[in-house]
PDB file of N, CA and C in Angstrom:
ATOM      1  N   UNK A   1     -11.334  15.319   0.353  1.00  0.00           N
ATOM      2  CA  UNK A   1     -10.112  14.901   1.030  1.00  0.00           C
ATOM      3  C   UNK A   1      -9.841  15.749   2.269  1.00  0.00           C
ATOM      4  N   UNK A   2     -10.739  16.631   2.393  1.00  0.00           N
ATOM      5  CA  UNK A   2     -10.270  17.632   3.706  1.00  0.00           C
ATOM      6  C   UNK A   2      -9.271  18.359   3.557  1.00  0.00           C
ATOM      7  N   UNK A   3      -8.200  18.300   5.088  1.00  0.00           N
ATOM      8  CA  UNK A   3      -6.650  19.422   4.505  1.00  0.00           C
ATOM      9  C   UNK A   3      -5.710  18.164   4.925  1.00  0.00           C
ATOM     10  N   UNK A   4      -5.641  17.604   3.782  1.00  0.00           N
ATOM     11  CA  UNK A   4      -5.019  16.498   3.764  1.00  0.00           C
ATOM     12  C   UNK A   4      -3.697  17.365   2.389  1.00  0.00           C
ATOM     13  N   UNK A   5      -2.848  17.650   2.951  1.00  0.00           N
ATOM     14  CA  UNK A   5      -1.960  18.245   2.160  1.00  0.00           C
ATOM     15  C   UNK A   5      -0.574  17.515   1.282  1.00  0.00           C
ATOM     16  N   UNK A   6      -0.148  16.864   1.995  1.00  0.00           N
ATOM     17  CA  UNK A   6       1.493  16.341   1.419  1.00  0.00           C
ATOM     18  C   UNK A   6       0.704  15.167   0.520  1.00  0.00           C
ATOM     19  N   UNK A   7       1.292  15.168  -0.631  1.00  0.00           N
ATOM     20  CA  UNK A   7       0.783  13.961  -1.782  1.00  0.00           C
ATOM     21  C   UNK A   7       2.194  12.959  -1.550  1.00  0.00           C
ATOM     22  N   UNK A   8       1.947  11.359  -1.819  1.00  0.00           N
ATOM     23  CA  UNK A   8       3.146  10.668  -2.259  1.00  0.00           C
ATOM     24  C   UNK A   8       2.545   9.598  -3.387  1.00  0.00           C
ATOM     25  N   UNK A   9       3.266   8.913  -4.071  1.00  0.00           N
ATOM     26  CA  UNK A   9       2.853   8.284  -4.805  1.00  0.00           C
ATOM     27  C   UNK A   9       4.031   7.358  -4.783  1.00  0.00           C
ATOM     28  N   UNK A  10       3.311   6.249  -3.732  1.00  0.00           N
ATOM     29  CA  UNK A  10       4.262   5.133  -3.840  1.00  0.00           C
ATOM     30  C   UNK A  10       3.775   3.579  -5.038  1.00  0.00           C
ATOM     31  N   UNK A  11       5.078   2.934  -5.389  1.00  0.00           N
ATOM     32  CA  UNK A  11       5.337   2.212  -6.210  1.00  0.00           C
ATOM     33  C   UNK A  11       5.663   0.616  -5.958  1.00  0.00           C
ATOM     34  N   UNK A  12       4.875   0.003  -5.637  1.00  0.00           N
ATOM     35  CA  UNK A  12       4.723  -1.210  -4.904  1.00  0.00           C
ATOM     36  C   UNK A  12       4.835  -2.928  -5.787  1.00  0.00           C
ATOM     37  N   UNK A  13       5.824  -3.572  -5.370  1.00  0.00           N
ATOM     38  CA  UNK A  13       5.454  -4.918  -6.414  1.00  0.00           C
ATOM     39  C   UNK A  13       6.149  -5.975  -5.313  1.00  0.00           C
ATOM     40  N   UNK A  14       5.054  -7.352  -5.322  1.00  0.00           N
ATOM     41  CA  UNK A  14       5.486  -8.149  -4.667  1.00  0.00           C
ATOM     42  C   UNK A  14       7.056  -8.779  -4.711  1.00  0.00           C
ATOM     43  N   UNK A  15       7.702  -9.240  -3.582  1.00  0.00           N
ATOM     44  CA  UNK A  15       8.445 -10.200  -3.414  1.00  0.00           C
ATOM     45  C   UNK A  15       8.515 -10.996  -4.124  1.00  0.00           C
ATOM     46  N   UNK A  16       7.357 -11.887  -3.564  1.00  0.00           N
ATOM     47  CA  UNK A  16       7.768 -13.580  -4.207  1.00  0.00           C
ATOM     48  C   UNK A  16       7.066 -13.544  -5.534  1.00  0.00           C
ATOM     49  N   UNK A  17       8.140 -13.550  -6.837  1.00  0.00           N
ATOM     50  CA  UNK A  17       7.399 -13.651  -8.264  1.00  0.00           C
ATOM     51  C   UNK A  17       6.638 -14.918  -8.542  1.00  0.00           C
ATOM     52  N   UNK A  18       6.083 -15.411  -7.590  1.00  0.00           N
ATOM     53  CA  UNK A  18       4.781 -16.286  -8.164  1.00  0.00           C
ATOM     54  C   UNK A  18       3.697 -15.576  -7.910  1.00  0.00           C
ATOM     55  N   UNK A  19       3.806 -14.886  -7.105  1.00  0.00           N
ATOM     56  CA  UNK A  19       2.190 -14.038  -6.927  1.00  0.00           C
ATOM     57  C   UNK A  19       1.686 -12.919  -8.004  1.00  0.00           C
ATOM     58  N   UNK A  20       0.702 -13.232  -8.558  1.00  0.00           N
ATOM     59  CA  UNK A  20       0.442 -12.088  -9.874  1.00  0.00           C
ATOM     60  C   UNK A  20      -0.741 -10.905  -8.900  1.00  0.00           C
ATOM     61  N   UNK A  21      -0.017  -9.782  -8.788  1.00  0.00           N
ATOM     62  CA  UNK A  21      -0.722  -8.887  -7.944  1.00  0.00           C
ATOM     63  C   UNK A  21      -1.986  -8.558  -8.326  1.00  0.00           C
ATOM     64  N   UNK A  22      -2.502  -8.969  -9.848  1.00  0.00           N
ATOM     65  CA  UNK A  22      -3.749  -8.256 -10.316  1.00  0.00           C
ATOM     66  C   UNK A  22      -5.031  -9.044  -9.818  1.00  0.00           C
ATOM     67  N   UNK A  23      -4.520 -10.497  -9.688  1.00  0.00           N
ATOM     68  CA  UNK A  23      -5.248 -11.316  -9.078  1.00  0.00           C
ATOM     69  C   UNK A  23      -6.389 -10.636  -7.512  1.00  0.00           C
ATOM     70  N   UNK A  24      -5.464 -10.036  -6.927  1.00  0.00           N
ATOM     71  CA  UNK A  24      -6.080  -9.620  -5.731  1.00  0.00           C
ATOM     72  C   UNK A  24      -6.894  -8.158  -6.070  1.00  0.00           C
ATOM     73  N   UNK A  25      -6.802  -7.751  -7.078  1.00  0.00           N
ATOM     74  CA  UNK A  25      -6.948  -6.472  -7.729  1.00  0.00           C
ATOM     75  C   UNK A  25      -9.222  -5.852  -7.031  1.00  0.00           C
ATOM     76  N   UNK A  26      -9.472  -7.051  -7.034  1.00  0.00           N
ATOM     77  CA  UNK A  26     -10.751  -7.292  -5.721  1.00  0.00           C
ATOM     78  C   UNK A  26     -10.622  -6.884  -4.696  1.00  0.00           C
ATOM     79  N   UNK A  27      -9.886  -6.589  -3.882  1.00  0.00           N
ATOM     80  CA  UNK A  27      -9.301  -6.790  -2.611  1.00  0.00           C
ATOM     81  C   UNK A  27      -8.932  -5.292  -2.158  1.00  0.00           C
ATOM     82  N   UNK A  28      -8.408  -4.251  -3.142  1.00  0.00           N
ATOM     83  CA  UNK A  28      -8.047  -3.231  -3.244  1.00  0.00           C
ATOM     84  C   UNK A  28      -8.786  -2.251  -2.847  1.00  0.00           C
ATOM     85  N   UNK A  29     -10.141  -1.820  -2.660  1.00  0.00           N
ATOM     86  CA  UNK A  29     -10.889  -1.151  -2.383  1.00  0.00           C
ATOM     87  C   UNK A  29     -11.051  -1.406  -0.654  1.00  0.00           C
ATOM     88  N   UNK A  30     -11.610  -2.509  -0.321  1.00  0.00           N
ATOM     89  CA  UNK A  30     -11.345  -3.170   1.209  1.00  0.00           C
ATOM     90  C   UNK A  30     -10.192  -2.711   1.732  1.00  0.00           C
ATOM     91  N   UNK A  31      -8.973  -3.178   1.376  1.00  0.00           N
ATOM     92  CA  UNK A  31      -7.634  -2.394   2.126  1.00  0.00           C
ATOM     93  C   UNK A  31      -7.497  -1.170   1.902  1.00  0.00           C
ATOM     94  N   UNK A  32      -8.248  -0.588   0.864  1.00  0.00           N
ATOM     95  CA  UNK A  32      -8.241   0.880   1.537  1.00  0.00           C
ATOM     96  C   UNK A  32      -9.209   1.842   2.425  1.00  0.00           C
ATOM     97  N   UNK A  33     -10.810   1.009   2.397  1.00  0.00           N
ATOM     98  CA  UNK A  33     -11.229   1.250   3.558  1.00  0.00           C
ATOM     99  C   UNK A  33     -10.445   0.877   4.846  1.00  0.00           C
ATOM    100  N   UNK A  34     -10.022   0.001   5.123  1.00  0.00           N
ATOM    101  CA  UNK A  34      -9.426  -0.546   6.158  1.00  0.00           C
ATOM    102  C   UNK A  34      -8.530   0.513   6.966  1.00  0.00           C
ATOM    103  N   UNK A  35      -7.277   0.872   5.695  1.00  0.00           N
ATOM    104  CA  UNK A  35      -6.030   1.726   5.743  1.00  0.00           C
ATOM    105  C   UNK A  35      -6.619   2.524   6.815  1.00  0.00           C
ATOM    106  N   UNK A  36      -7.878   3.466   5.777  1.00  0.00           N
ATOM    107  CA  UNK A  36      -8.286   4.858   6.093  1.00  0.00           C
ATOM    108  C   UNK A  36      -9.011   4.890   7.236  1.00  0.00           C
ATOM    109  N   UNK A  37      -9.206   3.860   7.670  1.00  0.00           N
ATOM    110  CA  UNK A  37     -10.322   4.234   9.242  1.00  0.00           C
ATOM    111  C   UNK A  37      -9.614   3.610  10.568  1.00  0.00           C
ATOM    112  N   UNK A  38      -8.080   4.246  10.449  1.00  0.00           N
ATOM    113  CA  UNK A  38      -7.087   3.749  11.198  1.00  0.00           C
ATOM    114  C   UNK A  38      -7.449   4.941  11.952  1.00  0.00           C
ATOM    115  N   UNK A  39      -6.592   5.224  13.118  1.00  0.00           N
ATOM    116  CA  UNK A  39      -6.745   6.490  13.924  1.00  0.00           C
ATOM    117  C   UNK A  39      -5.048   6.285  14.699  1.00  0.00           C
ATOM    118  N   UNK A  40      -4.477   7.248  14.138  1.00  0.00           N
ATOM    119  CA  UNK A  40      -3.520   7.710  13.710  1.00  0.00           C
ATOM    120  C   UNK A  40      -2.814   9.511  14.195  1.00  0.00           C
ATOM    121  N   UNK A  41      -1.785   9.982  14.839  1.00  0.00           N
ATOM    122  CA  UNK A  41      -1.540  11.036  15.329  1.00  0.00           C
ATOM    123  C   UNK A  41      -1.633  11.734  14.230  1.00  0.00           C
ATOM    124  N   UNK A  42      -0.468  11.277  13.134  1.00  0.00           N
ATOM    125  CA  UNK A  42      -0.706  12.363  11.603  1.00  0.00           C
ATOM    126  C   UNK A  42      -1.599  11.657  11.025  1.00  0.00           C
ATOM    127  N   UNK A  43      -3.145  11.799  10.563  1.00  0.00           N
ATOM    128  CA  UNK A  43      -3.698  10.934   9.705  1.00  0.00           C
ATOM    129  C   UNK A  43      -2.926  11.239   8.163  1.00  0.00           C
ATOM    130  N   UNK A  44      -3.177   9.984   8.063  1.00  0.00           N
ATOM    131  CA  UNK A  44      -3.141   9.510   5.779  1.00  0.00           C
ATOM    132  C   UNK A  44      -4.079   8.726   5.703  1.00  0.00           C
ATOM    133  N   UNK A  45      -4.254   9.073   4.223  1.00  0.00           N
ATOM    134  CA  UNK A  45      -5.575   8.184   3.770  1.00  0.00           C
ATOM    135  C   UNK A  45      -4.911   8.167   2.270  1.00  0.00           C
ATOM    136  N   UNK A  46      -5.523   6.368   1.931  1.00  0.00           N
ATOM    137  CA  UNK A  46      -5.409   6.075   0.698  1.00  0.00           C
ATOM    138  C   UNK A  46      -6.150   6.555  -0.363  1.00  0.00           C
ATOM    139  N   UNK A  47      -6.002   7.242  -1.034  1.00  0.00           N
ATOM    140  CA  UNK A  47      -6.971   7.526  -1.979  1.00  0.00           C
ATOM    141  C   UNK A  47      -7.125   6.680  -3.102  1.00  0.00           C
ATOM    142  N   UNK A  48      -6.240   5.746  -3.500  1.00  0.00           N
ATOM    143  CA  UNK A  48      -6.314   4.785  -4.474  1.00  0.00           C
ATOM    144  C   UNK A  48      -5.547   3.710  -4.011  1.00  0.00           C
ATOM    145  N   UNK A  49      -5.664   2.699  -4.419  1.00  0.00           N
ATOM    146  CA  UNK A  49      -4.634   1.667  -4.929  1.00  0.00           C
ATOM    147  C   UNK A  49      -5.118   1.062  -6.568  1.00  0.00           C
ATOM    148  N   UNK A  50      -3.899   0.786  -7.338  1.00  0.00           N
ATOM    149  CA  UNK A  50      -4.143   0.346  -9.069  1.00  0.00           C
ATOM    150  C   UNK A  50      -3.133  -0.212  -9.182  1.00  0.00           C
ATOM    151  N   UNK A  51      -3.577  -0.958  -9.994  1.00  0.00           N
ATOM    152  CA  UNK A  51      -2.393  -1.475 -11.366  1.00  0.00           C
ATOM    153  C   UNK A  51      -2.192  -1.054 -11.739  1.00  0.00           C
ATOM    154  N   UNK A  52      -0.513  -0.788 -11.992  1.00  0.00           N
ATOM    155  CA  UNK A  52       0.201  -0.124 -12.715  1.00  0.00           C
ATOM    156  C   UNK A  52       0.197  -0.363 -13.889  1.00  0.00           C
ATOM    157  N   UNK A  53      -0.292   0.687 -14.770  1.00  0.00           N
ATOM    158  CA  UNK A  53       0.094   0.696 -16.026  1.00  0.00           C
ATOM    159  C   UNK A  53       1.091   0.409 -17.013  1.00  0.00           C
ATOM    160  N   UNK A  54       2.187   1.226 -16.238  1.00  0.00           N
ATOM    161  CA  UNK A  54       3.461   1.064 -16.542  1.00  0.00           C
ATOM    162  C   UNK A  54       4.423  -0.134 -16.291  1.00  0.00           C
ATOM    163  N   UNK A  55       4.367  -0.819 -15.391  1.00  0.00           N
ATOM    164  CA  UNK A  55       4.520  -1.286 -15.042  1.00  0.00           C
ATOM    165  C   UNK A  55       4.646  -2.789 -14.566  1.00  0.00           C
ATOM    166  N   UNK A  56       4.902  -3.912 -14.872  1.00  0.00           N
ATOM    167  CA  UNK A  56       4.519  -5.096 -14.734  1.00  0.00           C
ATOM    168  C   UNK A  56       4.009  -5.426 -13.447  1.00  0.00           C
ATOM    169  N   UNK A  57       3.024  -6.472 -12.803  1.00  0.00           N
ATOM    170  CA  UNK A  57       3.001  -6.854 -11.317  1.00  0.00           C
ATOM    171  C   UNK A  57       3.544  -5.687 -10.147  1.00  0.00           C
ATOM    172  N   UNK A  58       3.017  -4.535 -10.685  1.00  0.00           N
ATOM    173  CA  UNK A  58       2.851  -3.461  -9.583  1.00  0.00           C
ATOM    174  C   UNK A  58       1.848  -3.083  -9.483  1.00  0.00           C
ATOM    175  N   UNK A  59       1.862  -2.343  -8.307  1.00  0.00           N
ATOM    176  CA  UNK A  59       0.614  -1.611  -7.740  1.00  0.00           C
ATOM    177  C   UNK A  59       0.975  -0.081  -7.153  1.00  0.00           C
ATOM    178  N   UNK A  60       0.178   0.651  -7.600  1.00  0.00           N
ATOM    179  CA  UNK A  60       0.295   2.434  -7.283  1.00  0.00           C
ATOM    180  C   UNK A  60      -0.684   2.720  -5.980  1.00  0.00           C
ATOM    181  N   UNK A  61       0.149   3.292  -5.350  1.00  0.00           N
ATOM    182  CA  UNK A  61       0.044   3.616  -4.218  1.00  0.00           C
ATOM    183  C   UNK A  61      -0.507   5.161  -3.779  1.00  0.00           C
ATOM    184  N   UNK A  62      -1.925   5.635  -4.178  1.00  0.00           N
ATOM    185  CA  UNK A  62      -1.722   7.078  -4.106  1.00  0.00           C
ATOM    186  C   UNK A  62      -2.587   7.689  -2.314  1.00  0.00           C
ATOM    187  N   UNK A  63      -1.136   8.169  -1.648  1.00  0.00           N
ATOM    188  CA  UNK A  63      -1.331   8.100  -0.410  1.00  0.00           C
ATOM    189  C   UNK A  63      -1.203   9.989   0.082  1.00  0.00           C
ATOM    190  N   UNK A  64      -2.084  10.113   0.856  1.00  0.00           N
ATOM    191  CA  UNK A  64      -1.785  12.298   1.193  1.00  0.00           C
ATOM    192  C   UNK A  64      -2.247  11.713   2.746  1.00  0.00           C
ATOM    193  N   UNK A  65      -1.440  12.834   3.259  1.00  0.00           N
ATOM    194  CA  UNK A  65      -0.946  13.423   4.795  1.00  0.00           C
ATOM    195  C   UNK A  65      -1.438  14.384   4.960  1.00  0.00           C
ATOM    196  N   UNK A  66      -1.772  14.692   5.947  1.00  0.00           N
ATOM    197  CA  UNK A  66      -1.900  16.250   7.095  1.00  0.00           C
ATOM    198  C   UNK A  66      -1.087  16.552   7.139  1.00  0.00           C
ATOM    199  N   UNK A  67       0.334  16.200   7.857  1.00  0.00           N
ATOM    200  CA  UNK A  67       1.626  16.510   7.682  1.00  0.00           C
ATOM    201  C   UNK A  67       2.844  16.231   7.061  1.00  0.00           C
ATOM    202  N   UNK A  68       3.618  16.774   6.533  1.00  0.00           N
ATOM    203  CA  UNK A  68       5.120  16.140   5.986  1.00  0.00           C
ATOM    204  C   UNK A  68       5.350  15.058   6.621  1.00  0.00           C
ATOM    205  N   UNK A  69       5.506  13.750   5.467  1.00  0.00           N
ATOM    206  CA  UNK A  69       6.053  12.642   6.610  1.00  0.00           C
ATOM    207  C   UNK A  69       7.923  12.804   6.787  1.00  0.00           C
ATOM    208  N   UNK A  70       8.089  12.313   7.448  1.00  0.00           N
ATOM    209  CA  UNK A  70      10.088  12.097   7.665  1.00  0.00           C
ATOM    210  C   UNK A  70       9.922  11.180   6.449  1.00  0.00           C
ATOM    211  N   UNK A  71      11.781  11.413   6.181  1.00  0.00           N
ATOM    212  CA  UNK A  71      12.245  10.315   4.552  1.00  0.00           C
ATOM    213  C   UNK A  71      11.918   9.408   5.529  1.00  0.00           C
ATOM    214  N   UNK A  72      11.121   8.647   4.725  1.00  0.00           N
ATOM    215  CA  UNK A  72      10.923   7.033   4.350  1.00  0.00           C
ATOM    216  C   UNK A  72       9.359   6.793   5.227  1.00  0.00           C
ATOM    217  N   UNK A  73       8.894   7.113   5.977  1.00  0.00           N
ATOM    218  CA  UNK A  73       7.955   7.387   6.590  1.00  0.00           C
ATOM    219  C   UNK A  73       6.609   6.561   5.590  1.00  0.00           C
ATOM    220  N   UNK A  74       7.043   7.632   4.330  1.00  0.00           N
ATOM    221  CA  UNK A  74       5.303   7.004   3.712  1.00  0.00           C
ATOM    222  C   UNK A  74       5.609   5.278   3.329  1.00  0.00           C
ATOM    223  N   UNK A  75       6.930   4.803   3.311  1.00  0.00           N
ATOM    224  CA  UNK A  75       7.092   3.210   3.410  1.00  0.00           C
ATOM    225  C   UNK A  75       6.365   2.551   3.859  1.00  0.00           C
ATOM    226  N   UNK A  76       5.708   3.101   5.066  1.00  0.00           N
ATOM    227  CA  UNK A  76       5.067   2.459   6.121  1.00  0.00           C
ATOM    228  C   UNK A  76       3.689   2.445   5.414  1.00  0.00           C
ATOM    229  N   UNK A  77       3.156   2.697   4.578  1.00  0.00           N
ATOM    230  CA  UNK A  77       1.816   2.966   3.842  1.00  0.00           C
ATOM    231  C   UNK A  77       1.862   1.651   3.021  1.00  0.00           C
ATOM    232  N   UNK A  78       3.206   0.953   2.550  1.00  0.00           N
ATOM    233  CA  UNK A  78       3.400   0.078   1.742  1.00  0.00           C
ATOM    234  C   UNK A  78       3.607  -1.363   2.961  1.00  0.00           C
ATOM    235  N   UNK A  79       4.049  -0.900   3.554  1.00  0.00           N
ATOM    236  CA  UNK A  79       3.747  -1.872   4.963  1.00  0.00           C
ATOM    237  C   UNK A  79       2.462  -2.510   5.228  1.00  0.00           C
ATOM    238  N   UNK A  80       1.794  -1.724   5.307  1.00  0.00           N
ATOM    239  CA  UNK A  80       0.230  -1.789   5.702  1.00  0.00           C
ATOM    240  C   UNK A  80      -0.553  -2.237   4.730  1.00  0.00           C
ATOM    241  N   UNK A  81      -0.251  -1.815   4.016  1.00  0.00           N
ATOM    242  CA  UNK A  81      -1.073  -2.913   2.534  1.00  0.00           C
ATOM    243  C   UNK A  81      -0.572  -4.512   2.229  1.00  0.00           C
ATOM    244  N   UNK A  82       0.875  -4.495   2.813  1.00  0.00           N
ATOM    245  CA  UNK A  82       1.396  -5.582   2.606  1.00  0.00           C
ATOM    246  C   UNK A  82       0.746  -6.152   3.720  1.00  0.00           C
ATOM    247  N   UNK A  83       0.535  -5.829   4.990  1.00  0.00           N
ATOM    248  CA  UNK A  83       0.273  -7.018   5.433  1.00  0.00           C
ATOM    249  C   UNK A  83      -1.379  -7.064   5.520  1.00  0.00           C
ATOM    250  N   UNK A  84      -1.505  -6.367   4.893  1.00  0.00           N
ATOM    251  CA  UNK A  84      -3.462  -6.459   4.644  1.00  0.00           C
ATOM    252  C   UNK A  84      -3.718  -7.786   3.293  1.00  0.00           C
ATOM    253  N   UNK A  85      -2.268  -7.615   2.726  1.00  0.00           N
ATOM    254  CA  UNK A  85      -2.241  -8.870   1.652  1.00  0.00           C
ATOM    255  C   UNK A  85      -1.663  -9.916   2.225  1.00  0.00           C
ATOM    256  N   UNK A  86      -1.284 -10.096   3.243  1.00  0.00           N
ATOM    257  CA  UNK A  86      -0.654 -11.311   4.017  1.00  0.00           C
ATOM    258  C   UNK A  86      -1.698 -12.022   4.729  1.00  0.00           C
ATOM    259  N   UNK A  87      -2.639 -11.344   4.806  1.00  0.00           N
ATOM    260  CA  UNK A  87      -3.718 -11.958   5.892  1.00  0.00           C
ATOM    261  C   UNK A  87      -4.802 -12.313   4.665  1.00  0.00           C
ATOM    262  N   UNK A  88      -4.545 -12.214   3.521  1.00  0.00           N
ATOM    263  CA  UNK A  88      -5.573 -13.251   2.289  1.00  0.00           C
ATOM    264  C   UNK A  88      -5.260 -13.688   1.931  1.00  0.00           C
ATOM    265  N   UNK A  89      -3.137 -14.373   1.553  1.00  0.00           N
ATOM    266  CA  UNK A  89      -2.640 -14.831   0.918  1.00  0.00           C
ATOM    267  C   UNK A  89      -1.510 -14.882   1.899  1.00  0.00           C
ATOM    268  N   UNK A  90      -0.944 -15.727   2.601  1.00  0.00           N
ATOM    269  CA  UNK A  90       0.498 -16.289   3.197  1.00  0.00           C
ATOM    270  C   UNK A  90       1.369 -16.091   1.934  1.00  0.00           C
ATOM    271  N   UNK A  91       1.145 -16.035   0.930  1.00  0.00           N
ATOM    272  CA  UNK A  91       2.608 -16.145   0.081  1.00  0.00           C
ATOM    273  C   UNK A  91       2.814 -14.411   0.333  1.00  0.00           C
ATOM    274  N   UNK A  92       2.707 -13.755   0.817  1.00  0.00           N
ATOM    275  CA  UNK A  92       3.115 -12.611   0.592  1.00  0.00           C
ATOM    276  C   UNK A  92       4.038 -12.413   1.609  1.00  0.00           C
ATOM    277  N   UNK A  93       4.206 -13.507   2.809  1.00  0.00           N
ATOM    278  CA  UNK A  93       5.176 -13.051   3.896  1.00  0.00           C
ATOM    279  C   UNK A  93       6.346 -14.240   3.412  1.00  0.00           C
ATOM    280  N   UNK A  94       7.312 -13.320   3.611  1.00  0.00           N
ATOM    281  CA  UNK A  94       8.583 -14.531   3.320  1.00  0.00           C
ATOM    282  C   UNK A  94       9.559 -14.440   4.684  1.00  0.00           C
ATOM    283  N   UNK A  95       9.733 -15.250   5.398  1.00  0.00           N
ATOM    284  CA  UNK A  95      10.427 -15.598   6.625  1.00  0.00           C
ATOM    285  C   UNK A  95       8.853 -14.595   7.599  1.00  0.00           C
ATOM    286  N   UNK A  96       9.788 -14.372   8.488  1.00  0.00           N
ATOM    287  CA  UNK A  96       8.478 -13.494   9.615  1.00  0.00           C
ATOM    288  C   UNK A  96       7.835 -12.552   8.752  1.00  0.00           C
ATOM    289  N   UNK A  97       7.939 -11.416   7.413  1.00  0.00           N
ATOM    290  CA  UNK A  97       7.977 -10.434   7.070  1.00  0.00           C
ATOM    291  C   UNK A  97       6.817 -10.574   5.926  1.00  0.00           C
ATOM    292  N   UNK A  98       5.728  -9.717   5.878  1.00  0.00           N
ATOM    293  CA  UNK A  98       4.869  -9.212   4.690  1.00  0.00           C
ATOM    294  C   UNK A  98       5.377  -8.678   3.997  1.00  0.00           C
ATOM    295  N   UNK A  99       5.740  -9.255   2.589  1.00  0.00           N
ATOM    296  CA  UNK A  99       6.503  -8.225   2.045  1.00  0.00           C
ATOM    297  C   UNK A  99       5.761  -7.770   0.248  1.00  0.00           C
ATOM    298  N   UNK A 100       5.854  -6.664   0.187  1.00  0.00           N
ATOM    299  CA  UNK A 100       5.164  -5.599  -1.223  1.00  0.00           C
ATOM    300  C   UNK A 100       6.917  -4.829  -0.452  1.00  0.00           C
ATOM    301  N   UNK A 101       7.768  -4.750  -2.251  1.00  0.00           N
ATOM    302  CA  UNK A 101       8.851  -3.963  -1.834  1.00  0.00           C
ATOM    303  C   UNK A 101       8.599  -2.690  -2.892  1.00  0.00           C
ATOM    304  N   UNK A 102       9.304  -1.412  -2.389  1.00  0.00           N
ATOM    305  CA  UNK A 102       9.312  -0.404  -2.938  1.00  0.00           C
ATOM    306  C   UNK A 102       9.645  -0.613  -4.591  1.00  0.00           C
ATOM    307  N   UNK A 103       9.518  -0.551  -5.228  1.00  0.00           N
ATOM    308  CA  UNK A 103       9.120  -0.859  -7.073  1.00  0.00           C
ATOM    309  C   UNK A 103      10.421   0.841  -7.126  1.00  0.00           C
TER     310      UNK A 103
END
C-alpha cells in the first residue's frame, strides 16, 4: 500500500430497492482498478470493495489516503463507484444523479 496512511471504511447501499447489489458483485474488482489508476492531488486507493456481511444489499467500502481527507470528503469515494455502477446499469441514477447512498 505504500504511505498510504488515513484508513476509512465506508458503508454503501443502493437507492433504488430493485437493484440487488450482489448481482454486480463481478464488477467490483474492475471499479477498483479503475478508482485506483486515477491521478489525483491527494491519492486514495481502493483496497476492497464486498458485500456486506452485516448487512443487507450493501457494499463495504475499504478506502486509505496519503492525507487526512476534510469531513465528508471520503463521500466522494462512494461517488465514484456509484457512477462506475451507472455506466453498467442506468438504474443506479435516479433523476440526473448516480446514486449508492451512505448505509
Amino acid at each position: 500500500m505504500g504511505t498510504y496512511h488515513y484508513h476509512y471504511k465506508l458503508i454503501a447501499t443502493p437507492a433504488n430497492p430493485s437493484i440487488h447489489i450482489a448481482n454486480y458483485a463481478k464488477y467490483f474488482n474492475k471499479i477498483k482498478q479503475d478508482f485506483n489508476s486515477r491521478t489525483v492531488t491527494n491519492p486514495k486507493k481502493l483496497k476492497g470493495i464486498k458485500l456486506s456481511k452485516s448487512m443487507n444489499n450493501t457494499i463495504e467500502l475499504d478506502l486509505w489516503c496519503k492525507n487526512k481527507l476534510c469531513p465528508g470528503r471520503e463521500l466522494l469515494g462512494i461517488r465514484r463507484v456509484s457512477e462506475a455502477l451507472a455506466d453498467i446499469d442506468s438504474r443506479f441514477i435516479i433523476g440526473k444523479s448516480h446514486v449508492l447512498v451512505s448505509a
